[in-house]
PDB file of N, CA and C in Angstrom:
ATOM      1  N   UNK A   1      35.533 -50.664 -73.776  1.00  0.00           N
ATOM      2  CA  UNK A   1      35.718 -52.090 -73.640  1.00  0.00           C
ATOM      3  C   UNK A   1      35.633 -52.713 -75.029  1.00  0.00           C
ATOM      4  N   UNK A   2      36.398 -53.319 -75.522  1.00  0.00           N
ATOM      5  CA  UNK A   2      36.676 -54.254 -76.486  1.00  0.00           C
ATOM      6  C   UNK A   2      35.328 -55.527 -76.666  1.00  0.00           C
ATOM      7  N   UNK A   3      35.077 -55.658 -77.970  1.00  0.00           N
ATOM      8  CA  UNK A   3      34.221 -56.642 -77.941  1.00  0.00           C
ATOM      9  C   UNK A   3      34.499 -58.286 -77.319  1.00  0.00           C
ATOM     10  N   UNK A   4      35.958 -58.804 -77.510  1.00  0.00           N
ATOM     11  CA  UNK A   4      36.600 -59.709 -76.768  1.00  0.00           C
ATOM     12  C   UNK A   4      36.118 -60.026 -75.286  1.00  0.00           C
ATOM     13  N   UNK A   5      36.689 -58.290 -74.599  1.00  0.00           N
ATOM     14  CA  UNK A   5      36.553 -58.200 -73.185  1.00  0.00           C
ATOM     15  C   UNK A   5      35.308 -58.576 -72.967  1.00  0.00           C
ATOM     16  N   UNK A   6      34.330 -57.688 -73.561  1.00  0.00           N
ATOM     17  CA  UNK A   6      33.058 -57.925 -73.251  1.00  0.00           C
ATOM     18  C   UNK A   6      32.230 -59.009 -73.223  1.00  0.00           C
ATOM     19  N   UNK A   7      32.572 -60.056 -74.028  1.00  0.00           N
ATOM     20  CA  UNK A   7      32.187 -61.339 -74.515  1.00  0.00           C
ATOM     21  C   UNK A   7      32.878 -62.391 -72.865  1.00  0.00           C
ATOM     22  N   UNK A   8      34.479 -61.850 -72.682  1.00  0.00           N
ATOM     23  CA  UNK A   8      34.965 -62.459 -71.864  1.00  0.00           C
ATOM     24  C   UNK A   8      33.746 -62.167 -70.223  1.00  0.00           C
ATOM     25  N   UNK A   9      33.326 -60.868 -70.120  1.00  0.00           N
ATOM     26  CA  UNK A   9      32.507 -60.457 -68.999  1.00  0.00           C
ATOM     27  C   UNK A   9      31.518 -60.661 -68.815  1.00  0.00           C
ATOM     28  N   UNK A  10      30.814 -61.522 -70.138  1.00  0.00           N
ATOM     29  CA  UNK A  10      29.461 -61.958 -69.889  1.00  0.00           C
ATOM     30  C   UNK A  10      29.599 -63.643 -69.668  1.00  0.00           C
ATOM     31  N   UNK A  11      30.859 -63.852 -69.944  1.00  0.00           N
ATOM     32  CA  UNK A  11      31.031 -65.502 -69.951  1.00  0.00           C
ATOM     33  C   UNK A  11      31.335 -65.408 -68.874  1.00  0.00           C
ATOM     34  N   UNK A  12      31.799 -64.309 -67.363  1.00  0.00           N
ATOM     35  CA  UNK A  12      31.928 -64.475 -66.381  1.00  0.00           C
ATOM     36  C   UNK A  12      30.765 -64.140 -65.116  1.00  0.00           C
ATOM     37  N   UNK A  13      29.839 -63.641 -65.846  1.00  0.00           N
ATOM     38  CA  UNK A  13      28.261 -63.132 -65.317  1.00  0.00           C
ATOM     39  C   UNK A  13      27.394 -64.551 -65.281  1.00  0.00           C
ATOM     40  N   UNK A  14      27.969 -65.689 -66.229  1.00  0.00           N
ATOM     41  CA  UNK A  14      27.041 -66.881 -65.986  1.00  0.00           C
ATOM     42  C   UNK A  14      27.877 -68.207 -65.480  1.00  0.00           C
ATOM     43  N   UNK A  15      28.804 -68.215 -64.765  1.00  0.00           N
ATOM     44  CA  UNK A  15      29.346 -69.141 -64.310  1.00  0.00           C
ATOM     45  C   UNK A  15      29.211 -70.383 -64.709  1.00  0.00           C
ATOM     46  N   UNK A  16      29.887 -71.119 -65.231  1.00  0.00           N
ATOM     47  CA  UNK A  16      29.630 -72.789 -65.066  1.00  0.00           C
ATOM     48  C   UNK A  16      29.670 -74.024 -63.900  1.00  0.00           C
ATOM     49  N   UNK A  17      28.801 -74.314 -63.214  1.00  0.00           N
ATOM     50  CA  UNK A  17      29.279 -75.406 -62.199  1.00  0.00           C
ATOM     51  C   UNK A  17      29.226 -76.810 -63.157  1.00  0.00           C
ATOM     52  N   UNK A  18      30.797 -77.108 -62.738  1.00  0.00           N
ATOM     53  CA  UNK A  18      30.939 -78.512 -62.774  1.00  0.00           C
ATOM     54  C   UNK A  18      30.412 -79.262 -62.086  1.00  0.00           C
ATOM     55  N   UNK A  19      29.216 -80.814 -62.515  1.00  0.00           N
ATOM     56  CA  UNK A  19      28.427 -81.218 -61.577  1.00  0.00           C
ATOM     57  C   UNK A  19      28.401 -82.983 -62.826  1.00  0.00           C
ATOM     58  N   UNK A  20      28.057 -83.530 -61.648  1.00  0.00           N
ATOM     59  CA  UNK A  20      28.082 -85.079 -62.226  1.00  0.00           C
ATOM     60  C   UNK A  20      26.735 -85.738 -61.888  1.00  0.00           C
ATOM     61  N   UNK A  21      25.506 -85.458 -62.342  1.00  0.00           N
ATOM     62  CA  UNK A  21      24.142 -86.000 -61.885  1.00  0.00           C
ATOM     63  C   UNK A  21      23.221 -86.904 -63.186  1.00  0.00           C
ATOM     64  N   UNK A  22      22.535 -87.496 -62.738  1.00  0.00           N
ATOM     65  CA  UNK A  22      21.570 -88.127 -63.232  1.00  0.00           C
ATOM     66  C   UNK A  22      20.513 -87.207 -63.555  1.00  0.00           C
ATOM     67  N   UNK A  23      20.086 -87.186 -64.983  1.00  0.00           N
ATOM     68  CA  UNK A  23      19.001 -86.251 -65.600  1.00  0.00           C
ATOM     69  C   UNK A  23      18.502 -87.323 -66.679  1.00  0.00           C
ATOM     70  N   UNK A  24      17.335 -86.330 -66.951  1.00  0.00           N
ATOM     71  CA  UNK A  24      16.377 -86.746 -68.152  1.00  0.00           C
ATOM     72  C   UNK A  24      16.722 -85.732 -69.049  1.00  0.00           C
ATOM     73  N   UNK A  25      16.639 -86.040 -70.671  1.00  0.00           N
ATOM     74  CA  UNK A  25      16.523 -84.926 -71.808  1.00  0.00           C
ATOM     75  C   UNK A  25      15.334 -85.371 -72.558  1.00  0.00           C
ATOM     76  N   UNK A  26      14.313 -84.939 -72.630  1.00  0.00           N
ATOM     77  CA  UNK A  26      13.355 -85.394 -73.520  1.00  0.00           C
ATOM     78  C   UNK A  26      13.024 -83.951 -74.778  1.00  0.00           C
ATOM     79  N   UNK A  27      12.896 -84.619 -75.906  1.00  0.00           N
ATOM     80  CA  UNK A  27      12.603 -84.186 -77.037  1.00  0.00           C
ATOM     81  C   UNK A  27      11.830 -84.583 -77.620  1.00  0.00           C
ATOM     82  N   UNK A  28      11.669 -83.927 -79.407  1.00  0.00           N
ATOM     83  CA  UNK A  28      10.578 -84.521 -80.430  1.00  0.00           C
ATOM     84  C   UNK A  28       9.392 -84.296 -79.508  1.00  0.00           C
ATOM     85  N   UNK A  29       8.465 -84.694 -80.830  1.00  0.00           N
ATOM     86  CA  UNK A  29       7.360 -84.765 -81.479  1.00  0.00           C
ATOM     87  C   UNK A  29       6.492 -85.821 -80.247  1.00  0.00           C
ATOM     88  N   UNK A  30       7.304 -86.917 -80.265  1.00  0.00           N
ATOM     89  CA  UNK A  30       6.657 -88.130 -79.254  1.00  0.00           C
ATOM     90  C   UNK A  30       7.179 -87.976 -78.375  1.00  0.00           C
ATOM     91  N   UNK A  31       7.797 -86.716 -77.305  1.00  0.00           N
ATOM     92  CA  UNK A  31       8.598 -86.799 -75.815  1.00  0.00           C
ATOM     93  C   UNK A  31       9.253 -88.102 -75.599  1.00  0.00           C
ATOM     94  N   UNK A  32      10.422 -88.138 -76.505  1.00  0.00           N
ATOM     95  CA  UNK A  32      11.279 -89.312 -76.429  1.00  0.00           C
ATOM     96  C   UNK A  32      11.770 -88.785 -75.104  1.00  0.00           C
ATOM     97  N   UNK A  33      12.242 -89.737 -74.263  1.00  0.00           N
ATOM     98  CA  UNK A  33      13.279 -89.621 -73.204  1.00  0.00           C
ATOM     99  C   UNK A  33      14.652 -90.270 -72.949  1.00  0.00           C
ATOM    100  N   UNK A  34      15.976 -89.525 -72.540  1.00  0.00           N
ATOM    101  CA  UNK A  34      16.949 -90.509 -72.692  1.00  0.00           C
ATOM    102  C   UNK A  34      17.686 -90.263 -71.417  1.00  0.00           C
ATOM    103  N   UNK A  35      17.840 -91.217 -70.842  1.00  0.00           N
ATOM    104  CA  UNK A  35      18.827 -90.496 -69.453  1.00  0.00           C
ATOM    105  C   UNK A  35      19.928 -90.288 -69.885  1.00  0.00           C
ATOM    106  N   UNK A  36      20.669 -89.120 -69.219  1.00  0.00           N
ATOM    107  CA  UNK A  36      21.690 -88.261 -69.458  1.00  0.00           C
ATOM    108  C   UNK A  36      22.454 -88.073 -68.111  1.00  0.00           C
ATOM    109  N   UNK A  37      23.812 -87.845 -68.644  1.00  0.00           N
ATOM    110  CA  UNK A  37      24.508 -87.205 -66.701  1.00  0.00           C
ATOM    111  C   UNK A  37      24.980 -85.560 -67.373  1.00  0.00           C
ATOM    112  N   UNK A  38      24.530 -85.285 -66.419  1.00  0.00           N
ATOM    113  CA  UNK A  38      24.729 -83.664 -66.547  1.00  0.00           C
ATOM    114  C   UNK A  38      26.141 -83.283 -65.838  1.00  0.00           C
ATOM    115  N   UNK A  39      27.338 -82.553 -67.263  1.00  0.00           N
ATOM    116  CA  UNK A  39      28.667 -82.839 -66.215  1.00  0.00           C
ATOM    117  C   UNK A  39      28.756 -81.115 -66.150  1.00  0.00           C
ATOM    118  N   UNK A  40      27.930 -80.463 -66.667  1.00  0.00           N
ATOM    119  CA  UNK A  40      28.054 -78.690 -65.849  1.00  0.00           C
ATOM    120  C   UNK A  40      26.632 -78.144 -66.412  1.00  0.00           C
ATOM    121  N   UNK A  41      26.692 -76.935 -65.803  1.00  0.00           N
ATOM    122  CA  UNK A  41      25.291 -76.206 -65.376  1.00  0.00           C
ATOM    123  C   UNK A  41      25.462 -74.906 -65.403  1.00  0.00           C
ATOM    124  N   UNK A  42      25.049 -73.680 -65.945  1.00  0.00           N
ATOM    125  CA  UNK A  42      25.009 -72.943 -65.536  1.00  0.00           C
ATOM    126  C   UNK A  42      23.412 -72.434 -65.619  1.00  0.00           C
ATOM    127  N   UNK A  43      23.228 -71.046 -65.517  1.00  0.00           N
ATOM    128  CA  UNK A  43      21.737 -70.543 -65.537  1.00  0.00           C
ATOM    129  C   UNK A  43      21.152 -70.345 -67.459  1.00  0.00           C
ATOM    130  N   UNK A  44      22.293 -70.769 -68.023  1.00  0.00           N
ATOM    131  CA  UNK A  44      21.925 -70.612 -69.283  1.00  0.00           C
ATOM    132  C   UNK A  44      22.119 -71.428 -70.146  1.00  0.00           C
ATOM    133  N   UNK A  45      22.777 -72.820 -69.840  1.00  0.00           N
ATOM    134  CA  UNK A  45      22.652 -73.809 -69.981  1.00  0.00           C
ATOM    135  C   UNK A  45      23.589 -75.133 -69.393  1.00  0.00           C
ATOM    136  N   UNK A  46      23.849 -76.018 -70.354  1.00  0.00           N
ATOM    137  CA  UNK A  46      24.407 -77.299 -69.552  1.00  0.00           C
ATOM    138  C   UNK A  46      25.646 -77.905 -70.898  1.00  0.00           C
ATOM    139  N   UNK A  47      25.650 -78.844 -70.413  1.00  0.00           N
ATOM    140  CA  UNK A  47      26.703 -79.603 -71.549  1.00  0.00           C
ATOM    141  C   UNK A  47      25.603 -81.360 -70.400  1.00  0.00           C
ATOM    142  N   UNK A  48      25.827 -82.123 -71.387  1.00  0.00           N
ATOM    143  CA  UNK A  48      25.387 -83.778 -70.780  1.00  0.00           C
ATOM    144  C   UNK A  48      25.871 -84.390 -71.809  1.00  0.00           C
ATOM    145  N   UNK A  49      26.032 -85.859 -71.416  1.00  0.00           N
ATOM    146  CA  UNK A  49      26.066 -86.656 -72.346  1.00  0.00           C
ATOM    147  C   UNK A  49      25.793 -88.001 -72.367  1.00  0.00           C
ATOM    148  N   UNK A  50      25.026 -88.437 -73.498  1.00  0.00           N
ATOM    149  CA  UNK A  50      23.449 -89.097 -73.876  1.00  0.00           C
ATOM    150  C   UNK A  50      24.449 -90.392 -74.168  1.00  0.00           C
ATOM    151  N   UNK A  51      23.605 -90.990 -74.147  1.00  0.00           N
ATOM    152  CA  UNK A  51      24.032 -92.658 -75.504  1.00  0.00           C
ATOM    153  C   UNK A  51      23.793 -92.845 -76.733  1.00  0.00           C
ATOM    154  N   UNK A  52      22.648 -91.466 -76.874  1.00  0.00           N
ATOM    155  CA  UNK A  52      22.254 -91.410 -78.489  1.00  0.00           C
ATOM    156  C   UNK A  52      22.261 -89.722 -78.926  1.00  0.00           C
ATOM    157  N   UNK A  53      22.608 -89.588 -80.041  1.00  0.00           N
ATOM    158  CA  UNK A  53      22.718 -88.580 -80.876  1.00  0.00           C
ATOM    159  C   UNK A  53      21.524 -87.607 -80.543  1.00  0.00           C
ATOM    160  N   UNK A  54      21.219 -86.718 -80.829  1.00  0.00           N
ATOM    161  CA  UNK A  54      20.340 -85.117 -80.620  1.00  0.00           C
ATOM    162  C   UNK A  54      20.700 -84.225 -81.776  1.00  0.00           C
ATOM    163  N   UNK A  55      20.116 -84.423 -82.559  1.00  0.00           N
ATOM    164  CA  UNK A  55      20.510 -83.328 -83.233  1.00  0.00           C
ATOM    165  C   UNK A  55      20.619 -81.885 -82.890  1.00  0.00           C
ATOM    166  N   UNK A  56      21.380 -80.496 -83.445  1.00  0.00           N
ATOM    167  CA  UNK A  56      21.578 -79.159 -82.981  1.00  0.00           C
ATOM    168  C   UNK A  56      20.025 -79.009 -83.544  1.00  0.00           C
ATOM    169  N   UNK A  57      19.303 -77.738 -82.799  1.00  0.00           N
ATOM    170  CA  UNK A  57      18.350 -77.337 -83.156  1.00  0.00           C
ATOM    171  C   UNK A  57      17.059 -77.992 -82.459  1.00  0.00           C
ATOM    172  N   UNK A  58      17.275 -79.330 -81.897  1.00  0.00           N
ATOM    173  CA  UNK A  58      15.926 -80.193 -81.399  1.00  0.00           C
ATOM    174  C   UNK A  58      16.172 -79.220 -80.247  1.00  0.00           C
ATOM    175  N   UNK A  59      14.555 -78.872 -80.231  1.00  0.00           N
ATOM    176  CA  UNK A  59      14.040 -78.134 -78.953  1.00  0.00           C
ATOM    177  C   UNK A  59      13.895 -79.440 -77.555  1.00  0.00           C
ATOM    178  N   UNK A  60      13.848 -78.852 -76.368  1.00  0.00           N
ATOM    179  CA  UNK A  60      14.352 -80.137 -75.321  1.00  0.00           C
ATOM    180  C   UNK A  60      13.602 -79.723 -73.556  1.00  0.00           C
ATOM    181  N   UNK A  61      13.731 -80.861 -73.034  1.00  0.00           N
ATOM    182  CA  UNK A  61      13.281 -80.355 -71.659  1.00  0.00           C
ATOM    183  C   UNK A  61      14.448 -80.999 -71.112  1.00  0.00           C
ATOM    184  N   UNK A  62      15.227 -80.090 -70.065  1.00  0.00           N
ATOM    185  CA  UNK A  62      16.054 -81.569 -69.071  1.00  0.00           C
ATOM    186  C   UNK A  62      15.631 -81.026 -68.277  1.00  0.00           C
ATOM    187  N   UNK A  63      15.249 -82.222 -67.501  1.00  0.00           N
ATOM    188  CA  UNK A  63      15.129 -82.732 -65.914  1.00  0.00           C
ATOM    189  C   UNK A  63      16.068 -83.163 -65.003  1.00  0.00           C
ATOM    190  N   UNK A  64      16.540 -82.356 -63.534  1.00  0.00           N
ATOM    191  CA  UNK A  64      17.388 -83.153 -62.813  1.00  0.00           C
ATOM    192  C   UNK A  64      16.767 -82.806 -61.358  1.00  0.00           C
ATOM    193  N   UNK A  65      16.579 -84.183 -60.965  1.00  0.00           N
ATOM    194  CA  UNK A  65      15.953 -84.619 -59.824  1.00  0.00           C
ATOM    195  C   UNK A  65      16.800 -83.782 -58.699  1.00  0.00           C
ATOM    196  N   UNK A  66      16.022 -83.620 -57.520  1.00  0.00           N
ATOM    197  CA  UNK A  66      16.841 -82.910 -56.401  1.00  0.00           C
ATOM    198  C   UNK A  66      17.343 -83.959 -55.759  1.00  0.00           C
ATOM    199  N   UNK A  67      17.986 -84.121 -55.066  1.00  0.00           N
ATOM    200  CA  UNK A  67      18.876 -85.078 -53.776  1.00  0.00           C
ATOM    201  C   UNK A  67      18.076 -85.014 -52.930  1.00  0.00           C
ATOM    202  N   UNK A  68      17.549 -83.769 -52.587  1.00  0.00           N
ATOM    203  CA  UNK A  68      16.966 -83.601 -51.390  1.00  0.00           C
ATOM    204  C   UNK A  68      15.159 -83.967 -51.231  1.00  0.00           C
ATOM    205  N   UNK A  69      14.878 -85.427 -50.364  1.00  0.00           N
ATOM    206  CA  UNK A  69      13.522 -85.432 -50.221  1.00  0.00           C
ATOM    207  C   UNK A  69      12.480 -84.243 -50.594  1.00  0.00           C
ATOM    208  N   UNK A  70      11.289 -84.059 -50.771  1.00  0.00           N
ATOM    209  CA  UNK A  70      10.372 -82.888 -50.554  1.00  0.00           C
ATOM    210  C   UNK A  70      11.039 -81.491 -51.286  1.00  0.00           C
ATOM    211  N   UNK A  71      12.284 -81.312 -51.751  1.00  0.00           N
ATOM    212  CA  UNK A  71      12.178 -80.163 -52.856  1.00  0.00           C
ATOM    213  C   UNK A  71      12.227 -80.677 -54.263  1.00  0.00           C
ATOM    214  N   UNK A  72      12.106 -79.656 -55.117  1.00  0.00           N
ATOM    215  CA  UNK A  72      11.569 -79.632 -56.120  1.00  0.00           C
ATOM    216  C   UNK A  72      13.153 -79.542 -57.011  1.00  0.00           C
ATOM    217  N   UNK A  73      13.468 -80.004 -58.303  1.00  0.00           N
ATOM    218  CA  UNK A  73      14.315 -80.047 -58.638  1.00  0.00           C
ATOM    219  C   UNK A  73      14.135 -78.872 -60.020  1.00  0.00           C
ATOM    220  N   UNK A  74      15.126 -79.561 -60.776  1.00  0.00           N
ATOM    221  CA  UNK A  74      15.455 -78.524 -62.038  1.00  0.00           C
ATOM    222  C   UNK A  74      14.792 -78.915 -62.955  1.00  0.00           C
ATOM    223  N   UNK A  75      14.046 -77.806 -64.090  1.00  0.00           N
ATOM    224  CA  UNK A  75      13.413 -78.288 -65.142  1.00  0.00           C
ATOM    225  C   UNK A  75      13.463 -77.349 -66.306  1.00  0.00           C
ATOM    226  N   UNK A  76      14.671 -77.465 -67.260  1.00  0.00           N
ATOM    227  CA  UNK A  76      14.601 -76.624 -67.959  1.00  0.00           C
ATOM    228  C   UNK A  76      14.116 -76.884 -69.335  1.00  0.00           C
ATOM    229  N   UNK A  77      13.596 -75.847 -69.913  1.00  0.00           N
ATOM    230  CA  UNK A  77      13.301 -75.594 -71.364  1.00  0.00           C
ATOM    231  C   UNK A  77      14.653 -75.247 -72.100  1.00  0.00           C
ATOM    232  N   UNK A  78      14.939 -75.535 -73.873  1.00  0.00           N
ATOM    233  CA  UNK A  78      15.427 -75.203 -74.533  1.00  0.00           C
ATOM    234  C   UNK A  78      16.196 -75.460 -76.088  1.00  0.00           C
ATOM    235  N   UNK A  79      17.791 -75.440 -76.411  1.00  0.00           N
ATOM    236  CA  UNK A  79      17.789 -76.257 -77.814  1.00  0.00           C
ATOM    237  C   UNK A  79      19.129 -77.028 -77.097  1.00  0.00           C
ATOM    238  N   UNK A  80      19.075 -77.708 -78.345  1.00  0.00           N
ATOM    239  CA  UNK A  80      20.586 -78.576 -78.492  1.00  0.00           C
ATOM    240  C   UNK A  80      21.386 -77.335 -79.221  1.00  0.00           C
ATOM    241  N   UNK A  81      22.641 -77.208 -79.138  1.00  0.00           N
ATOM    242  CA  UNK A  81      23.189 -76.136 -79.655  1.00  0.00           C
ATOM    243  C   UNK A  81      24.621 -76.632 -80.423  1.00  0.00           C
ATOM    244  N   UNK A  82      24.535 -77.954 -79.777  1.00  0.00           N
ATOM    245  CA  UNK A  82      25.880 -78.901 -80.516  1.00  0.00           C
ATOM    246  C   UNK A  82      25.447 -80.117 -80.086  1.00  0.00           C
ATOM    247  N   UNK A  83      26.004 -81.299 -80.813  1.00  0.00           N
ATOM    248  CA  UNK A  83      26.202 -82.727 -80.051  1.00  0.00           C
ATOM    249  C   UNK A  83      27.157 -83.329 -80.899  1.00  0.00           C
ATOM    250  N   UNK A  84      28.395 -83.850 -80.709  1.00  0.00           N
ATOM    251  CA  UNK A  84      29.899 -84.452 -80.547  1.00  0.00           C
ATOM    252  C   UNK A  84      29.897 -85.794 -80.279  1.00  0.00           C
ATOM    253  N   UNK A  85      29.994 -86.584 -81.143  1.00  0.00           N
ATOM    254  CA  UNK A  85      30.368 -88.219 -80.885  1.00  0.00           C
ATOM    255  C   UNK A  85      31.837 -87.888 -79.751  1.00  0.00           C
ATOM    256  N   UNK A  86      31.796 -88.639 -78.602  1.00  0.00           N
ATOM    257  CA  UNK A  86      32.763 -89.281 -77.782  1.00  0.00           C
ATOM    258  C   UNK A  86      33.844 -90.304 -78.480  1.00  0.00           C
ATOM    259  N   UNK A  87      34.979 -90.650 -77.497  1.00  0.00           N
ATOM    260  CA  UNK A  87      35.259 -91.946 -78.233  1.00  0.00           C
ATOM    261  C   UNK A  87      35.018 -93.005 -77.886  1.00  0.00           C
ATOM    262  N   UNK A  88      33.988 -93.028 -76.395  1.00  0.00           N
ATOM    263  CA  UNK A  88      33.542 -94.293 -76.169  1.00  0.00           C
ATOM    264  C   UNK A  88      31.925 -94.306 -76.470  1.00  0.00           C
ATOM    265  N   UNK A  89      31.856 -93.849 -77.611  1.00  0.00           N
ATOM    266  CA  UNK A  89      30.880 -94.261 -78.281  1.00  0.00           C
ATOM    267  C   UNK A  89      28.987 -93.239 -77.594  1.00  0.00           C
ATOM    268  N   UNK A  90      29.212 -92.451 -76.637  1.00  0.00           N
ATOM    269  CA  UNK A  90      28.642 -91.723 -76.096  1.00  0.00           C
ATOM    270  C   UNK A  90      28.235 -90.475 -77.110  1.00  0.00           C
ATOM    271  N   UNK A  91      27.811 -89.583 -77.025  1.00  0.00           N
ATOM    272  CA  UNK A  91      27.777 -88.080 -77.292  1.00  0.00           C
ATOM    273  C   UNK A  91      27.907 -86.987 -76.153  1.00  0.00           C
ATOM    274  N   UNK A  92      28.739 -86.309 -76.109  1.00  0.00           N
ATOM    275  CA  UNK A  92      28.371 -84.722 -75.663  1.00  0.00           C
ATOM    276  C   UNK A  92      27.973 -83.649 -76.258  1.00  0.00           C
ATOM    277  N   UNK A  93      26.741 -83.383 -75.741  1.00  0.00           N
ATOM    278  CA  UNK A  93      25.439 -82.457 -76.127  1.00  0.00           C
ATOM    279  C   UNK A  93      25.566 -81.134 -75.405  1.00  0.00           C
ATOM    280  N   UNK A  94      25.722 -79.800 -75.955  1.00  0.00           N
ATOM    281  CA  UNK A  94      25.457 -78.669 -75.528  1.00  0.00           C
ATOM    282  C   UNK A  94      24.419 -78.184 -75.792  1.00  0.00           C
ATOM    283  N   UNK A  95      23.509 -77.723 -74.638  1.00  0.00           N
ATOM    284  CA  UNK A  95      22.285 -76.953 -74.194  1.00  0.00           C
ATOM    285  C   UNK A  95      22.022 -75.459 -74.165  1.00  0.00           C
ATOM    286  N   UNK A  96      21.362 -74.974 -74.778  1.00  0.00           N
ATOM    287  CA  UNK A  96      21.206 -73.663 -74.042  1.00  0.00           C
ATOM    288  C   UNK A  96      19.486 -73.252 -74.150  1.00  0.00           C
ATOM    289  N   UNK A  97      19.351 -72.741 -72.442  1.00  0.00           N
ATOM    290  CA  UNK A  97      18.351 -72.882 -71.893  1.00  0.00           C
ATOM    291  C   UNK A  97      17.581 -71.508 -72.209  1.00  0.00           C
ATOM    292  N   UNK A  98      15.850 -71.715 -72.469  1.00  0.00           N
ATOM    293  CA  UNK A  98      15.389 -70.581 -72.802  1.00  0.00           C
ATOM    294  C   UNK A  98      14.345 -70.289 -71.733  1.00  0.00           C
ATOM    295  N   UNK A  99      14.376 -71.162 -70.569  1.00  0.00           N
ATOM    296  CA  UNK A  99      13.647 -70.889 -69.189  1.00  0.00           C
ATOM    297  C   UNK A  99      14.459 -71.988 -68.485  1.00  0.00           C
ATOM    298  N   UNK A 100      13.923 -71.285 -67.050  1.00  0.00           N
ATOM    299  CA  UNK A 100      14.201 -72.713 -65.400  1.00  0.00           C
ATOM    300  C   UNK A 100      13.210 -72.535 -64.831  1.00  0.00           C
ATOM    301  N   UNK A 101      12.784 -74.054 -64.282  1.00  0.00           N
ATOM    302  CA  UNK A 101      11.679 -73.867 -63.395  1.00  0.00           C
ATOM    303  C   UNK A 101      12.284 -74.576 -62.596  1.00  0.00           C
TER     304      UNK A 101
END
């Protein structure tokens, strides 16, 4: 197997769901918090996008609430791995996660 292929077979071992939700990203030193919509997911990370900048490298928690009364939602650990000015003045932020709870 080709290193390509292989790269292609692990990008197919973690699926991405496309998803449109309300989350938290908190970072820094002082657990800044910023709400975020989370527009995909997988088990290894996310893509969202903030109203304010993140630098690559800020370590992070996102939070996304469950829908469902009485369960417990998503809470991951991890970094910023990119963040991209929009053109409406937004950012899209790529995640990648180093736990889920």
């Amino acid at each position: 197997m080709s290193f390509h292929d292989q790269q292609y077979s692990e990008k197919r071992d973690f699926m991405r769901m496309t998803v449109e939700t309300a989350a938290t990203l908190t970072f820094g030193a002082d657990n800044h918090s910023c709400d975020v919509i989370c527009r995909d997911l997988s088990n290894q990370g996310a893509q969202v996008t903030a109203g304010e900048a993140v630098a690559a490298g800020t370590l992070i928690t996102l939070s996304i609430p469950s829908p469902t009364p009485g369960m417990q939602g998503l809470q991951a650990k991890g970094e910023v791995v990119r963040c991209q000015a929009e053109n409406n003045g937004r950012f899209s932020i790529g995640l990648r996660f180093d736990s889920l709870n």
